[in-house]
C-alpha atoms as a PDB file:
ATOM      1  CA  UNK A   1      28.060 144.886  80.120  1.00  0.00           C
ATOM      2  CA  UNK A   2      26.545 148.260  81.207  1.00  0.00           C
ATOM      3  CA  UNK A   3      29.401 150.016  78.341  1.00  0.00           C
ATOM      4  CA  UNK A   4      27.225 148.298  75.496  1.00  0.00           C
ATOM      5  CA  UNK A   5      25.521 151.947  76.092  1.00  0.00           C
ATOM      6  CA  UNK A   6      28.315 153.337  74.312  1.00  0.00           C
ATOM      7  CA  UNK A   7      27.326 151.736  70.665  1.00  0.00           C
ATOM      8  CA  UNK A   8      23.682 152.623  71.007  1.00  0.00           C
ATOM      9  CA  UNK A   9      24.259 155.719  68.556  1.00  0.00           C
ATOM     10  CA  UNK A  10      26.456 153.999  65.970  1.00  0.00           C
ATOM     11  CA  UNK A  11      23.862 150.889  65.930  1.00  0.00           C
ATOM     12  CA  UNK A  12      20.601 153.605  65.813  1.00  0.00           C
ATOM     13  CA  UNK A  13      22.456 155.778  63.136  1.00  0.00           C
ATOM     14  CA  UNK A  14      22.753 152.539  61.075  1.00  0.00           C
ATOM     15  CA  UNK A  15      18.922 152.733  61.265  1.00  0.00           C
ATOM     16  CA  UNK A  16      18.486 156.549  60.586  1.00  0.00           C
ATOM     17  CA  UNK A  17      20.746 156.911  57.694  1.00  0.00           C
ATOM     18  CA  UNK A  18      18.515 156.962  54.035  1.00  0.00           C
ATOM     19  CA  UNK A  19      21.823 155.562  51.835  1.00  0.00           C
ATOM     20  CA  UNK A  20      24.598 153.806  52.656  1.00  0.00           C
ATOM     21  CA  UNK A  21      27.338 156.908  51.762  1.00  0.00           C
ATOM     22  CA  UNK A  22      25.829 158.729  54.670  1.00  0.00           C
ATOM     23  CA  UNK A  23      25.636 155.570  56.817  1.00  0.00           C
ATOM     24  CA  UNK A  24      29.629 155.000  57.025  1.00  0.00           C
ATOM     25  CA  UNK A  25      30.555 158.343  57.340  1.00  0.00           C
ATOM     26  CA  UNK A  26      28.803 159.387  60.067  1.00  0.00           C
ATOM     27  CA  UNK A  27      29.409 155.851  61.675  1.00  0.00           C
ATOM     28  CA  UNK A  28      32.872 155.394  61.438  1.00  0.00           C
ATOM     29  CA  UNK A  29      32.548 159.020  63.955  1.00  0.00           C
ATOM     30  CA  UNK A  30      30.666 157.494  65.925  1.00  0.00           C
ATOM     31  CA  UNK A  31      32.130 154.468  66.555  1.00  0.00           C
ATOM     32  CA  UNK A  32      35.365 156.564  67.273  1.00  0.00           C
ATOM     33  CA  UNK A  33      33.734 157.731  69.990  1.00  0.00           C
ATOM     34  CA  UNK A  34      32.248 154.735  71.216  1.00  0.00           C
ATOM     35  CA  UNK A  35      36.129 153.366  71.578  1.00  0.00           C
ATOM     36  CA  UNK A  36      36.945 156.610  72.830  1.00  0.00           C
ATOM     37  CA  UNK A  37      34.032 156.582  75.437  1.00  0.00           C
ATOM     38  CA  UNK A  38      34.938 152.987  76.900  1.00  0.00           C
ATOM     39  CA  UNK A  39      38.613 153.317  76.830  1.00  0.00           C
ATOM     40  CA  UNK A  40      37.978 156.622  79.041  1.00  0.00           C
ATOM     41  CA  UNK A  41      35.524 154.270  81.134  1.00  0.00           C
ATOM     42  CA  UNK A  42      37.650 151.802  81.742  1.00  0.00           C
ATOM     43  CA  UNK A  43      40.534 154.127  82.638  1.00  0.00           C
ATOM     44  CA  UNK A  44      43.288 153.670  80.101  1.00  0.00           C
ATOM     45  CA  UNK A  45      43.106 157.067  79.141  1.00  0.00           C
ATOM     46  CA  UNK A  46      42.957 160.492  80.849  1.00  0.00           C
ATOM     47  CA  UNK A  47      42.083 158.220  84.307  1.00  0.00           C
ATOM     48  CA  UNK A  48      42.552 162.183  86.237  1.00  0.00           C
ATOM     49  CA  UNK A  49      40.037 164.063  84.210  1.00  0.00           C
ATOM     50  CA  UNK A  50      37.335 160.764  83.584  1.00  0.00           C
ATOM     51  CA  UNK A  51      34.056 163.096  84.131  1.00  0.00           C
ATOM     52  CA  UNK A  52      35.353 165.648  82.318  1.00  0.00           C
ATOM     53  CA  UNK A  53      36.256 163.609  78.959  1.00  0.00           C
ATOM     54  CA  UNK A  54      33.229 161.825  79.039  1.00  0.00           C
ATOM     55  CA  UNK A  55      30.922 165.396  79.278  1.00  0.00           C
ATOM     56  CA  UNK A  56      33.250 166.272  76.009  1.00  0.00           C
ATOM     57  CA  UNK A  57      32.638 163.092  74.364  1.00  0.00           C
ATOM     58  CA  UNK A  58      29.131 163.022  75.200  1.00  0.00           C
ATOM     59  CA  UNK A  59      28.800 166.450  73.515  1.00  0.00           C
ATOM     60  CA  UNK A  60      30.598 165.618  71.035  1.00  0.00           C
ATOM     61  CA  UNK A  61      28.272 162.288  70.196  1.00  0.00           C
ATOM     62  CA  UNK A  62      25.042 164.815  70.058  1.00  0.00           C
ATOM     63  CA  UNK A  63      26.830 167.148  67.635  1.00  0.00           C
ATOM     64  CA  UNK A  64      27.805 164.559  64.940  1.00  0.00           C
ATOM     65  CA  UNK A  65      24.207 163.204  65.374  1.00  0.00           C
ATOM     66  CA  UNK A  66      22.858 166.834  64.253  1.00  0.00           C
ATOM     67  CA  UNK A  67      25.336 166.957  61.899  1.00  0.00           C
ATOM     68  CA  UNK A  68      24.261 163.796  60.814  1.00  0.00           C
ATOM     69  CA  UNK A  69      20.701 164.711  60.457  1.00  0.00           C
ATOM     70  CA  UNK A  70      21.625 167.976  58.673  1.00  0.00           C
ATOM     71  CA  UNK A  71      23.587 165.833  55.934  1.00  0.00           C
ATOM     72  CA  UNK A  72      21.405 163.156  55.814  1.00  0.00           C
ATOM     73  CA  UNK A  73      18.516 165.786  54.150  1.00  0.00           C
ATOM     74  CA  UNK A  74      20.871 166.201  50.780  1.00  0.00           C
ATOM     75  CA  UNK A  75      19.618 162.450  50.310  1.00  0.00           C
ATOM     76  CA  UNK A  76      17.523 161.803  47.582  1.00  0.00           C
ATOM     77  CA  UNK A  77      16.460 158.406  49.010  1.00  0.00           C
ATOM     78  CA  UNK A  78      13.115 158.167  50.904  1.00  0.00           C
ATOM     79  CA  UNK A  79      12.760 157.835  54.645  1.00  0.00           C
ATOM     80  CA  UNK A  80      11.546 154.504  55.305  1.00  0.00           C
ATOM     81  CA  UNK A  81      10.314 152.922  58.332  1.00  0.00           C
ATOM     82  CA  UNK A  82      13.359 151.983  59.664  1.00  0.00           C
ATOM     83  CA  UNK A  83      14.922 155.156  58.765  1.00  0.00           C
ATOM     84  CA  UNK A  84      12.321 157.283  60.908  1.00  0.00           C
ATOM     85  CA  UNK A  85      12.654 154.009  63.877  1.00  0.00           C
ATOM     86  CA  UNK A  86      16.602 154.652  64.037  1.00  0.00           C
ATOM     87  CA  UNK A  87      15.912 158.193  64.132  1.00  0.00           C
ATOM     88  CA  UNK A  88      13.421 158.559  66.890  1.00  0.00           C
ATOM     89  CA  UNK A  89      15.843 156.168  68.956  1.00  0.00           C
ATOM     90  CA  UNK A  90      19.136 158.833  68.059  1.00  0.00           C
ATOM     91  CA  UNK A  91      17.183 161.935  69.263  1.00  0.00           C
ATOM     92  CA  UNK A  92      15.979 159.786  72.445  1.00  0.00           C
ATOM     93  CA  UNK A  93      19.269 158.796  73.437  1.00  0.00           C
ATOM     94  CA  UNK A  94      20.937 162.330  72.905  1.00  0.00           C
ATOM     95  CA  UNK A  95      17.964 163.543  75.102  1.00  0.00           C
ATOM     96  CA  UNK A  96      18.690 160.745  77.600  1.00  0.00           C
ATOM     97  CA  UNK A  97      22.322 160.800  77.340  1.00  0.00           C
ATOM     98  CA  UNK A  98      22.488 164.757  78.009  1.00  0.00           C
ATOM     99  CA  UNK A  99      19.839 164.607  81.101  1.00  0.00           C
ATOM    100  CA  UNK A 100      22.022 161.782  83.026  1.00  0.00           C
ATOM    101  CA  UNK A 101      25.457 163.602  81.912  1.00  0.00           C
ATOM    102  CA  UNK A 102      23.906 166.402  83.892  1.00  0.00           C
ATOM    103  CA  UNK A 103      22.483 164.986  86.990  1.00  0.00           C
ATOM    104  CA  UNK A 104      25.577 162.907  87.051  1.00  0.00           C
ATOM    105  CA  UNK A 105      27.960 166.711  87.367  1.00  0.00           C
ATOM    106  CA  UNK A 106      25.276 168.146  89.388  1.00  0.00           C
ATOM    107  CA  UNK A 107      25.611 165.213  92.347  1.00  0.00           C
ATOM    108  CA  UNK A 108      29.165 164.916  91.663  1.00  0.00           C
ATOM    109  CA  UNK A 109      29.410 169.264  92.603  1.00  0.00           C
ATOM    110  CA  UNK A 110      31.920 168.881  89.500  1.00  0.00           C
ATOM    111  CA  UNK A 111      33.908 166.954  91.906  1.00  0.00           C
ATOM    112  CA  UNK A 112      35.374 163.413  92.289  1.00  0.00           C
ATOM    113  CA  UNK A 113      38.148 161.786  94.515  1.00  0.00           C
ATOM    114  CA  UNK A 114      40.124 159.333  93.732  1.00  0.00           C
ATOM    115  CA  UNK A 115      43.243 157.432  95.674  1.00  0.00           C
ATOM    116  CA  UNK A 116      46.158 159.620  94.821  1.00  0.00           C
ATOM    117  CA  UNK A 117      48.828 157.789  92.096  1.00  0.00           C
ATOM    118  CA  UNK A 118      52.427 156.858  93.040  1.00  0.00           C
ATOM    119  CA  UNK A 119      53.573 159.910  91.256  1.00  0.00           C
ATOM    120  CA  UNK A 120      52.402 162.257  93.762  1.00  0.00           C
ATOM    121  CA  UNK A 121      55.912 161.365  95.297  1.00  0.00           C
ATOM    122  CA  UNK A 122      57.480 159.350  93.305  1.00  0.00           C
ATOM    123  CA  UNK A 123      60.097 158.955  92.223  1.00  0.00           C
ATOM    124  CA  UNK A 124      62.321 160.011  95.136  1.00  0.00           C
ATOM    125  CA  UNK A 125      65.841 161.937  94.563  1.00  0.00           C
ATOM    126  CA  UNK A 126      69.037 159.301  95.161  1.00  0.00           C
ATOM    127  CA  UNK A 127      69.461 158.638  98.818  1.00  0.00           C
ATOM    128  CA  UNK A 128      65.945 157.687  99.788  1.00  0.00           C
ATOM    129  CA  UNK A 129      64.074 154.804  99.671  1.00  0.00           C
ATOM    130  CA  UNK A 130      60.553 153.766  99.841  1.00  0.00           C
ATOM    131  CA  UNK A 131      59.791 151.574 103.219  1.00  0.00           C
ATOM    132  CA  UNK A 132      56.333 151.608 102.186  1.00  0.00           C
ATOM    133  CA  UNK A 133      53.616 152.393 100.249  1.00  0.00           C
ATOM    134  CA  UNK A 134      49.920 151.757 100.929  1.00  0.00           C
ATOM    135  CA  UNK A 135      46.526 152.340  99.235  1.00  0.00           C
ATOM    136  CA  UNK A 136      43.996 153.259 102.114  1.00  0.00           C
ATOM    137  CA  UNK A 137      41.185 153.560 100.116  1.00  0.00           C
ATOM    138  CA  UNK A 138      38.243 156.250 100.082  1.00  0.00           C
ATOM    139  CA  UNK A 139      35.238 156.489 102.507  1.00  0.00           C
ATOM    140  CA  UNK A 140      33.632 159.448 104.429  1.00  0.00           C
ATOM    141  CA  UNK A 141      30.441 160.477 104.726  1.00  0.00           C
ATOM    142  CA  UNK A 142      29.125 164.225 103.573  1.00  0.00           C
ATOM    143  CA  UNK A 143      32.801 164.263 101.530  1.00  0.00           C
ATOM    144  CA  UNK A 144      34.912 161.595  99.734  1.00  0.00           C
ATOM    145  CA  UNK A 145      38.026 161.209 101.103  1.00  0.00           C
ATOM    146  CA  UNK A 146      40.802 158.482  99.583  1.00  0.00           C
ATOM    147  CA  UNK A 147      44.178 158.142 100.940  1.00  0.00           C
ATOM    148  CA  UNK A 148      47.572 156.687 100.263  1.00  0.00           C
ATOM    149  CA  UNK A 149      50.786 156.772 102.515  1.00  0.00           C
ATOM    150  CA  UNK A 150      54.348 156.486 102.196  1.00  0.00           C
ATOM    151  CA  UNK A 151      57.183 155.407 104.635  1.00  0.00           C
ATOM    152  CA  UNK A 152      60.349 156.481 103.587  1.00  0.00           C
ATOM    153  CA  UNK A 153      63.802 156.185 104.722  1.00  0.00           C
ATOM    154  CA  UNK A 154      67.293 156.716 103.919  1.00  0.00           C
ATOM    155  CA  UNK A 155      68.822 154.057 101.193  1.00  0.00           C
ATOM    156  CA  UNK A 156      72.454 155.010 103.268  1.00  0.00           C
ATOM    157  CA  UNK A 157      73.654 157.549 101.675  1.00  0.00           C
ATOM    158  CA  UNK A 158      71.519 160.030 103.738  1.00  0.00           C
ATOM    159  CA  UNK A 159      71.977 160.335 107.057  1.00  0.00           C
ATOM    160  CA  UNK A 160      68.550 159.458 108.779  1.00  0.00           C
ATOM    161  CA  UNK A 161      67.916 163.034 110.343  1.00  0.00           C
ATOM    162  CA  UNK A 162      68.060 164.464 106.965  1.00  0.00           C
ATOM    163  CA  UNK A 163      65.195 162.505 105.272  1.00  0.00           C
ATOM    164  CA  UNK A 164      62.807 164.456 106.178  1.00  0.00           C
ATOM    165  CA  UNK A 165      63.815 167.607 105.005  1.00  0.00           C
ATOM    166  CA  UNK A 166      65.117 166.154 101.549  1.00  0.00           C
ATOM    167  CA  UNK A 167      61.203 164.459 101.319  1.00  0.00           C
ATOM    168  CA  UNK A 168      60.011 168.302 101.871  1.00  0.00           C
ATOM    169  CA  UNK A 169      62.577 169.568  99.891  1.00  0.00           C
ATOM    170  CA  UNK A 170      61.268 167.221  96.813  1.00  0.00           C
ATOM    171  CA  UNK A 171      57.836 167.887  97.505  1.00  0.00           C
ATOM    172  CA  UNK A 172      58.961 171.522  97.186  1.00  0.00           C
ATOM    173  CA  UNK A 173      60.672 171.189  94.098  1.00  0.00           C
ATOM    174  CA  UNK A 174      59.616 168.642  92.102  1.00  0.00           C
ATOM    175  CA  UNK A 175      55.524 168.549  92.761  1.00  0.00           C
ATOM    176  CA  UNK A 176      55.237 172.509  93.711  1.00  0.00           C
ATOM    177  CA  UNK A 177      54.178 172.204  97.452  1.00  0.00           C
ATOM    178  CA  UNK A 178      53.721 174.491  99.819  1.00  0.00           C
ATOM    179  CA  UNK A 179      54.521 173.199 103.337  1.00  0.00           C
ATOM    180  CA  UNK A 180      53.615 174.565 106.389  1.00  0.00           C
ATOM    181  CA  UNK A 181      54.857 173.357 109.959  1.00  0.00           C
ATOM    182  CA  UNK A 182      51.976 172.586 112.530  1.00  0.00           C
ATOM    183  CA  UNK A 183      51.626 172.510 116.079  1.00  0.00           C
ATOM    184  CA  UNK A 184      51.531 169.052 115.931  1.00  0.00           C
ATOM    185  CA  UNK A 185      55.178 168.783 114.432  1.00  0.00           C
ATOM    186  CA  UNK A 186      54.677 167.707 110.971  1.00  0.00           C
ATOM    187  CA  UNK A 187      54.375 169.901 108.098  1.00  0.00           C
ATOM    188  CA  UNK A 188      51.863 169.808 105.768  1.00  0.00           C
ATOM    189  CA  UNK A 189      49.679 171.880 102.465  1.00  0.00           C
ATOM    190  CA  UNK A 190      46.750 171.359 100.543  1.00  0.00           C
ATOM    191  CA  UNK A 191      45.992 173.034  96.924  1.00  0.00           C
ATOM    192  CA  UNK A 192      42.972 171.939  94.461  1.00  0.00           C
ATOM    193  CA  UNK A 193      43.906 169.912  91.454  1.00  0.00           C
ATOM    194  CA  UNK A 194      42.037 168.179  89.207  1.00  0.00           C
ATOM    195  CA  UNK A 195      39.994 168.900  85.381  1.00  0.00           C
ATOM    196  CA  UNK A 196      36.605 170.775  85.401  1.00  0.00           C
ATOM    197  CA  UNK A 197      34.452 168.214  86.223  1.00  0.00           C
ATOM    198  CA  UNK A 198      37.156 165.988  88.186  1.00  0.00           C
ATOM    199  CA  UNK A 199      38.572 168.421  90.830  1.00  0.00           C
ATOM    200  CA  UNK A 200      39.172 167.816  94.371  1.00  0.00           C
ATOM    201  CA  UNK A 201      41.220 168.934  97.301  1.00  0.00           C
ATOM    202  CA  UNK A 202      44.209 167.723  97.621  1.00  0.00           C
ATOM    203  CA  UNK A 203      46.272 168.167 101.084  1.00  0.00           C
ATOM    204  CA  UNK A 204      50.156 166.330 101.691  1.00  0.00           C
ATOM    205  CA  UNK A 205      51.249 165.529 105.607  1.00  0.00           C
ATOM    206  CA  UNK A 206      55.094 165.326 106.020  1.00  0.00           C
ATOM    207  CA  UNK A 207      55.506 163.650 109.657  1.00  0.00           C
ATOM    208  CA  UNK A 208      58.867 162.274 111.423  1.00  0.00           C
ATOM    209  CA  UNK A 209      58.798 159.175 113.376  1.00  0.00           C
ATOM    210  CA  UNK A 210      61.486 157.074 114.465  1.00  0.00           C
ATOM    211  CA  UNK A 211      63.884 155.489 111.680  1.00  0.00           C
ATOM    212  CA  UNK A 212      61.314 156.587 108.929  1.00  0.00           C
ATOM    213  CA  UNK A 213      59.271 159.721 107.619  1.00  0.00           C
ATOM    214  CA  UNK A 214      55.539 159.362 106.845  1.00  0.00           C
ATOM    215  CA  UNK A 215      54.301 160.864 104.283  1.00  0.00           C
ATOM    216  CA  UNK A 216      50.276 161.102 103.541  1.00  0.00           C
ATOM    217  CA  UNK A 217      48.544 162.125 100.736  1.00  0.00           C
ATOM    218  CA  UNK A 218      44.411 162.920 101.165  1.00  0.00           C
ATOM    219  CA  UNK A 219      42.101 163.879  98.351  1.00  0.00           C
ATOM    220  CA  UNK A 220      38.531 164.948  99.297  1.00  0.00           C
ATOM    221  CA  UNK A 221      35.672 165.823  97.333  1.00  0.00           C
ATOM    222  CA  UNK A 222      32.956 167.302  99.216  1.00  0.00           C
ATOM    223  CA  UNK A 223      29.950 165.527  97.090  1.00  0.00           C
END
């Protein structure tokens, strides 16, 4: 219900406009962006770079609004009541929209975390198989951190002391790691990833354990 937000400038513009030639073409824009704005929302598009898209789109629903106004002034028509109502309520929610875009970047640290996707592994080169694959969610306190592991194995084509080093050897290859081996035995990297207002901190654990090879991926934002 709260993404009804997202029409508020197509239905005030309706208000604004002085004839009905400037009406639909600055509200067909408009409503572009309102579709644009909830599909972003809701995730079907550009789900990695969310807070980014929606700072663009934002921006981008002030500037048609000004360009709106600016057009709108070749009309001969007069402003009437309900013209000068809509417009009050455009410039009040570009003010509004622009204040909580920003104090929603500025607690964010142009940061957010987010359970890394299947395809930070997958999928794996022939021989391998997945044993599992869980979701651990995000928590933490002074940082966001959100988690998802793998157990992987060999499909029986791979002999089972080589699965970790093929699992490496993808990460390597395939996703551009960087691994490292600890003093704990495992090997592991972390690199920062993300769009502008969407990055975080990414870091991959390769670890062997008996008849499998666990693989964890973190991402932390420290917001």
């Amino acid at each position: 219900m709260i993404r009804a937000v997202f029409v508020i400038p197509l239905l005030c513009w309706l208000l604004a406009a002085r004839t009905p030639r400037s009406r639909k073409r600055v509200g067909v824009i408009l409503a572009v962006i309102a579709a644009a704005e909830f599909a972003v929302s809701l995730g079907w598009v550009l789900p990695a770079g969310t807070i980014t898209v929606m700072v663009l789109l934002v921006t981008l629903n002030v500037a048609v609004a000004v360009w709106g106004f600016v057009s709108d002034r070749a009309e001969t028509a007069e402003l009437s009541v309900l013209n000068r109502i809509g417009r009050t309520l455009v410039i009040g929610y570009c003010v509004l929209s622009v204040l909580c875009t920003a104090l929603t970047v500025g607690v964010m640290k142009g940061q957010r975390a987010s359970v890394p996707s299947n395809d930070a592994l997958l999928p794996l080169p022939e021989g391998l198989t997945v044993l599992a694959n869980t979701d651990r969610g995000c928590g933490g306190n002074s940082s966001t951190i959100c988690m998802r592991a793998f157990e992987i194995g060999t499909a029986g084509t791979v002999p089972a002391e080589d699965v970790s080093d093929r699992v490496r050897s993808h990460l390597g290859w395939r996703h551009g790691w960087s691994l490292y081996h600890g003093r704990d035995g495992g090997w592991s990297g972390c690199r920062d990833e993300g769009w502008v207002f969407d990055r975080n901190n990414v870091c991959v654990s390769v670890f062997d354990r008996p008849g499998r090879t666990v693989v964890w991926f973190e991402s932390v934002a420290y917001n």
